[in-house]
Protein backbone atom coordinates (compact mmCIF):
# COMPACT_ATOMS: atom_id res chain seq x y z
CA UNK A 1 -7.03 -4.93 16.60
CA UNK A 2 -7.59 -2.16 13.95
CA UNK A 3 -5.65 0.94 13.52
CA UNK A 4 -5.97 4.19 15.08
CA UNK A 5 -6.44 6.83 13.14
CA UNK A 6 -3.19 8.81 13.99
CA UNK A 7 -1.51 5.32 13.56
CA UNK A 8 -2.97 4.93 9.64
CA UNK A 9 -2.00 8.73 9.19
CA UNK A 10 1.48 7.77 10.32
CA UNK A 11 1.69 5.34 8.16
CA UNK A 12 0.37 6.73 5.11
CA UNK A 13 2.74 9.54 5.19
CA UNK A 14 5.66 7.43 6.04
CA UNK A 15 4.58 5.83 2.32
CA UNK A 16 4.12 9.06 1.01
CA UNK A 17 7.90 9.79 1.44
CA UNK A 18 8.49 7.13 -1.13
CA UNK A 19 6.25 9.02 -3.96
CA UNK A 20 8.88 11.34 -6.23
CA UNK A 21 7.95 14.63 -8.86
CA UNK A 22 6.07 13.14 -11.62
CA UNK A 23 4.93 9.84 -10.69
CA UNK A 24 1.79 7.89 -11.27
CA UNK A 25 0.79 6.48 -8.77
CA UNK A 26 -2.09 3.94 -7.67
CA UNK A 27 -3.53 3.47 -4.62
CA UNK A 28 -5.36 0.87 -2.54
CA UNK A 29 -8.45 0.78 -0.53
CA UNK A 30 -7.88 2.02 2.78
CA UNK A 31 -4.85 3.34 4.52
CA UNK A 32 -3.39 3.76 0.98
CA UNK A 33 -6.76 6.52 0.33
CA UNK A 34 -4.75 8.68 3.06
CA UNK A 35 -1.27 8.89 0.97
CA UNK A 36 -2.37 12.25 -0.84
CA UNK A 37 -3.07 13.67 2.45
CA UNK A 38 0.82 13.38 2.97
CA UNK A 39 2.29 14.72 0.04
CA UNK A 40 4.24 17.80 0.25
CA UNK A 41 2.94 21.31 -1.20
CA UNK A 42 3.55 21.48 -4.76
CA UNK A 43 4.66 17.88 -5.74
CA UNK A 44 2.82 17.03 -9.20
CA UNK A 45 1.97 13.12 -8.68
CA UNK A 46 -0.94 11.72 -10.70
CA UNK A 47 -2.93 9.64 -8.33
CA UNK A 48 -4.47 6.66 -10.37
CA UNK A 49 -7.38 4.48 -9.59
CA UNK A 50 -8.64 1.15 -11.30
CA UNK A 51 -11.84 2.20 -12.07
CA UNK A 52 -10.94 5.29 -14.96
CA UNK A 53 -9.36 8.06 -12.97
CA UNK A 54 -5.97 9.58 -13.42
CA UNK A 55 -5.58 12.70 -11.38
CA UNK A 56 -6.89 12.53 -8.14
CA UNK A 57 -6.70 14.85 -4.97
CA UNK A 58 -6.78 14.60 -1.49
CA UNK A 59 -10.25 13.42 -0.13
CA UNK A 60 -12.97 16.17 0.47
CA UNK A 61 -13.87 17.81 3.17
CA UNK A 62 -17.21 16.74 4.19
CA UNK A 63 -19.95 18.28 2.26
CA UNK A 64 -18.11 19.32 -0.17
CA UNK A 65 -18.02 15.27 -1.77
CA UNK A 66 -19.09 14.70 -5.67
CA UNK A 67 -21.36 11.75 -5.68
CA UNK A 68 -19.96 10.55 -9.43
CA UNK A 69 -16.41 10.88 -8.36
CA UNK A 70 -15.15 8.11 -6.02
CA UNK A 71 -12.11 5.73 -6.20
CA UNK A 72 -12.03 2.13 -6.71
CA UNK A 73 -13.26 1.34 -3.35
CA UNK A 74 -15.79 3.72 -3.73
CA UNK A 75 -14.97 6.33 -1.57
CA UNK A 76 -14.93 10.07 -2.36
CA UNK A 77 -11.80 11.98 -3.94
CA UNK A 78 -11.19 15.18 -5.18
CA UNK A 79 -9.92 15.92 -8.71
CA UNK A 80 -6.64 18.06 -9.32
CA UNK A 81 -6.57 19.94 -12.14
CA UNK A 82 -5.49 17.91 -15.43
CA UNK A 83 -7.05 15.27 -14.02
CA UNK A 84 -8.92 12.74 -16.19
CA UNK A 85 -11.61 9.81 -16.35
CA UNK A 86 -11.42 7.03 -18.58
CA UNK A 87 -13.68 3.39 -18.94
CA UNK A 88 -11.47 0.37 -16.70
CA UNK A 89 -10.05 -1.23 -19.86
CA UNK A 90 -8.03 1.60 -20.55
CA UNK A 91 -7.62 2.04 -16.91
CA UNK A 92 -6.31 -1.66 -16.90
CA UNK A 93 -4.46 -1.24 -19.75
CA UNK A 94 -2.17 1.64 -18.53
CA UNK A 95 -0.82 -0.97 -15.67
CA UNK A 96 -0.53 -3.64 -17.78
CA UNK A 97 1.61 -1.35 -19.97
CA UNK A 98 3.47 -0.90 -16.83
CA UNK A 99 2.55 3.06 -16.95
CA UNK A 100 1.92 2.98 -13.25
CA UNK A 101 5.10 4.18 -11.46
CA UNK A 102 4.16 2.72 -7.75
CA UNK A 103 1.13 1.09 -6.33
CA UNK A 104 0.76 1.38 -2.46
CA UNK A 105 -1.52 -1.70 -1.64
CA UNK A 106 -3.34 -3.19 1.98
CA UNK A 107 -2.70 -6.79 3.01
CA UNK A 108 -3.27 -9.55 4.47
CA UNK A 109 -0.36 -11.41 4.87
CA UNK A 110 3.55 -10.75 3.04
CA UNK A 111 6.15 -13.59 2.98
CA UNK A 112 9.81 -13.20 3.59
CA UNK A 113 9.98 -13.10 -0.31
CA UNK A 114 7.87 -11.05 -1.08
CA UNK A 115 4.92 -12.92 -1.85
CA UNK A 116 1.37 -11.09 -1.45
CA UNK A 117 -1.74 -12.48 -0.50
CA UNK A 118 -4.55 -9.57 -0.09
CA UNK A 119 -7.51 -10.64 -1.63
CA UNK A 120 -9.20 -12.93 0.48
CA UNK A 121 -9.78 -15.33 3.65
CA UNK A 122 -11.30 -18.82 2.80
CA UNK A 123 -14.75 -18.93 3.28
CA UNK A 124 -15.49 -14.97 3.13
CA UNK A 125 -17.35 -13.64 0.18
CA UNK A 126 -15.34 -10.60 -1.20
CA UNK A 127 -16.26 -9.35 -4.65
CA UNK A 128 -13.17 -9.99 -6.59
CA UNK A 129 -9.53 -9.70 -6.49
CA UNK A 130 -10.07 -6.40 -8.39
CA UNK A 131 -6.67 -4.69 -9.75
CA UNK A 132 -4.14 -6.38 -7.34
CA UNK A 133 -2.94 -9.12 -9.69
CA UNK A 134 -2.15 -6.74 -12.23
CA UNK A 135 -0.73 -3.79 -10.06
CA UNK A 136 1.60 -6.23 -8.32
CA UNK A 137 3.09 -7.75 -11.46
CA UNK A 138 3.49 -4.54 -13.45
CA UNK A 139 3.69 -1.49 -11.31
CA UNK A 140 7.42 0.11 -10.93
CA UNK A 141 7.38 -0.36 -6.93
CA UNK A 142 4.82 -2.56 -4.83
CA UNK A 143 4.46 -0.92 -1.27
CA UNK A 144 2.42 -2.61 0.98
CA UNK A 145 1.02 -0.72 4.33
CA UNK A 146 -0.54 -2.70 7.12
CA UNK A 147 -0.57 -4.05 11.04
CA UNK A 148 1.86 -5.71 11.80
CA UNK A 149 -0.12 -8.57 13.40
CA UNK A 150 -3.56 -9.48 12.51
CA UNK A 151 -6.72 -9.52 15.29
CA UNK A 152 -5.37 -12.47 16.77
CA UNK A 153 -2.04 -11.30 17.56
CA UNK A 154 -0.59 -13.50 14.52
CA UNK A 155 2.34 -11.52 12.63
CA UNK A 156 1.39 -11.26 8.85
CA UNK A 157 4.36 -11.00 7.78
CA UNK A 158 5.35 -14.30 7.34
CA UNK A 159 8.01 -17.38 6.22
CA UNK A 160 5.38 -18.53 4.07
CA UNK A 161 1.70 -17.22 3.15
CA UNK A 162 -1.16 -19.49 4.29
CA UNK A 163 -3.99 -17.18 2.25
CA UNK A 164 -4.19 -17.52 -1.48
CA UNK A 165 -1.53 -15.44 -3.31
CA UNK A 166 -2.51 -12.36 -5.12
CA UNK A 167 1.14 -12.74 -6.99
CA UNK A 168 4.48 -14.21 -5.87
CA UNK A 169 7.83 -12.09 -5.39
CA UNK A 170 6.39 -8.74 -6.31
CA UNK A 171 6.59 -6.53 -3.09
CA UNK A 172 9.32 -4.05 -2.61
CA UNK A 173 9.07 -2.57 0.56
CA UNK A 174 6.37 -3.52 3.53
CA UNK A 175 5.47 -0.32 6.46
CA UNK A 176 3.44 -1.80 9.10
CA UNK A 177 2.46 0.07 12.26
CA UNK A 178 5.54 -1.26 13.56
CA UNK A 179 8.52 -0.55 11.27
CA UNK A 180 9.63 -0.56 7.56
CA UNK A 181 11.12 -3.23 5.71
CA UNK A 182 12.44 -3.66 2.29
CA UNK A 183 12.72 -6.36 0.12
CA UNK A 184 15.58 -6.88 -2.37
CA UNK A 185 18.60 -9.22 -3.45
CA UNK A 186 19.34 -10.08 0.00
CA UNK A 187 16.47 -10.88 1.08
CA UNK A 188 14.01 -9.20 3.86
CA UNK A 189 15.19 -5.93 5.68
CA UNK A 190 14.47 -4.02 8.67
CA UNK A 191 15.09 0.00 7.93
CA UNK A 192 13.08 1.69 10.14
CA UNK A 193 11.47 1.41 13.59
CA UNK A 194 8.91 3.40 14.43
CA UNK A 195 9.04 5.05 18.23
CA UNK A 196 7.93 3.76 20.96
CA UNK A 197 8.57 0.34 19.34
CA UNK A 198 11.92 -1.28 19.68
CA UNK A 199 13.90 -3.80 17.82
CA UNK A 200 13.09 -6.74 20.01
CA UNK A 201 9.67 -6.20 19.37
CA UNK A 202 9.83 -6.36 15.81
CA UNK A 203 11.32 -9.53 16.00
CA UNK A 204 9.00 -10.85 18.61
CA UNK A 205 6.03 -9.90 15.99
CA UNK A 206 7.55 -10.63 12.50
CA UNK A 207 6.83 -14.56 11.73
CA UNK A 208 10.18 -15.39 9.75
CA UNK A 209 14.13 -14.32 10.37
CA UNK A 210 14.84 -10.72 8.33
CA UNK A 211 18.12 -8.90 7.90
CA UNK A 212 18.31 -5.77 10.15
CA UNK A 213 20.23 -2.65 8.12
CA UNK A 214 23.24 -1.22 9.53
CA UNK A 215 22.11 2.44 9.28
CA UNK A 216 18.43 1.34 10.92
CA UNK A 217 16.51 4.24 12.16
CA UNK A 218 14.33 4.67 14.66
CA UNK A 219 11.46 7.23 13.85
């Protein structure tokens, strides 16, 4: 089942909380779109997309959309001021540089070490893998936001991925509808549980064993 839209607001500002003064950050198609949305009043974060734009804003209000200013999905941003466009191979080139502070990527499936597959599903036509590879090799911090369980009730996040990687061992921390997890030198974490959910059902919809933080909070 897809997300509510209170649920992918929830989510996105629960990923917002990880952005700091300063940062650049890219974003994903999707739930990640929503992060600016969530930042606090003030905070200077430069909001970067694959397709030449360094700078952007929270999304319009409708009417008030540009029609040549879009992110790499191609949906329509704002522009804060200082903002900047440039062609994709300098756009690429910043991230592989590893100028990009954080990327905050969708998926379809993350394994119990970190392994991310979010490009495609066997036998669907999709248009490319875009920046993924790239972002989740050289970015600073890979946060990935998604369900916790896909249409049929299966948990993506899994002991293994069964969908071709985007990259192996590059995800930091996963928030799901669910809870938040990190990934680090002891493997995969539970941090947070998000209310009304409860421990057991995390486990019950997580596809692999995970470590479960002594300071967990429910939120």
């Amino acid at each position: 089942m897809g997300l509510g839209v209170d649920i992918r607001n929830k989510i996105a500002r629960r990923a917002a909380m990880e952005i700091r003064q300063g940062m650049v950050v890219n974003l994903g198609i999707g739930i990640p779109s929503l992060v600016p949305n969530h930042l606090p009043e003030g905070m200077l974060v430069m909001f970067h997309a694959e397709n030449g734009i360094t700078g952007m804003g929270p999304s319009p209000e409708a009417g008030a959309e540009d029609a040549n200013l879009c992110n790499a999905g191609g949906f329509p941003v704002s522009l804060l001021p200082g903002g900047s466009y440039c062609d994709s191979t300098i756009s690429f080139g910043m991230i592989r540089r590893g100028r990009v502070d954080m990327t905050i990527l969708g998926s379809l499936q993350v394994s119990e070490k970190g392994d991310l597959a979010n490009w495609i599903v066997p036998g669907k036509k999709v248009p490319g893998m875009g920046g993924a590879m790239e972002l989740a090799q050289k970015a600073k911090k890979v946060i990935v936001v998604m369900n916790q369980t896909d249409k049929h009730g299966k948990s993506k996040i899994v002991e293994s991925c069964t969908l071709p990687l985007t990259s192996s061992g590059c995800v930091d921390m996963i928030i799901t509808d669910m809870a938040v997890f990190t990934l680090g030198k002891e493997g995969l974490e539970l941090t947070e549980v998000f209310a009304p959910h409860t421990i057991e059902e995390v486990i019950l919809n997580t596809g692999c064993t995970f470590n479960t933080n002594k300071e967990l909070k429910v939120i």
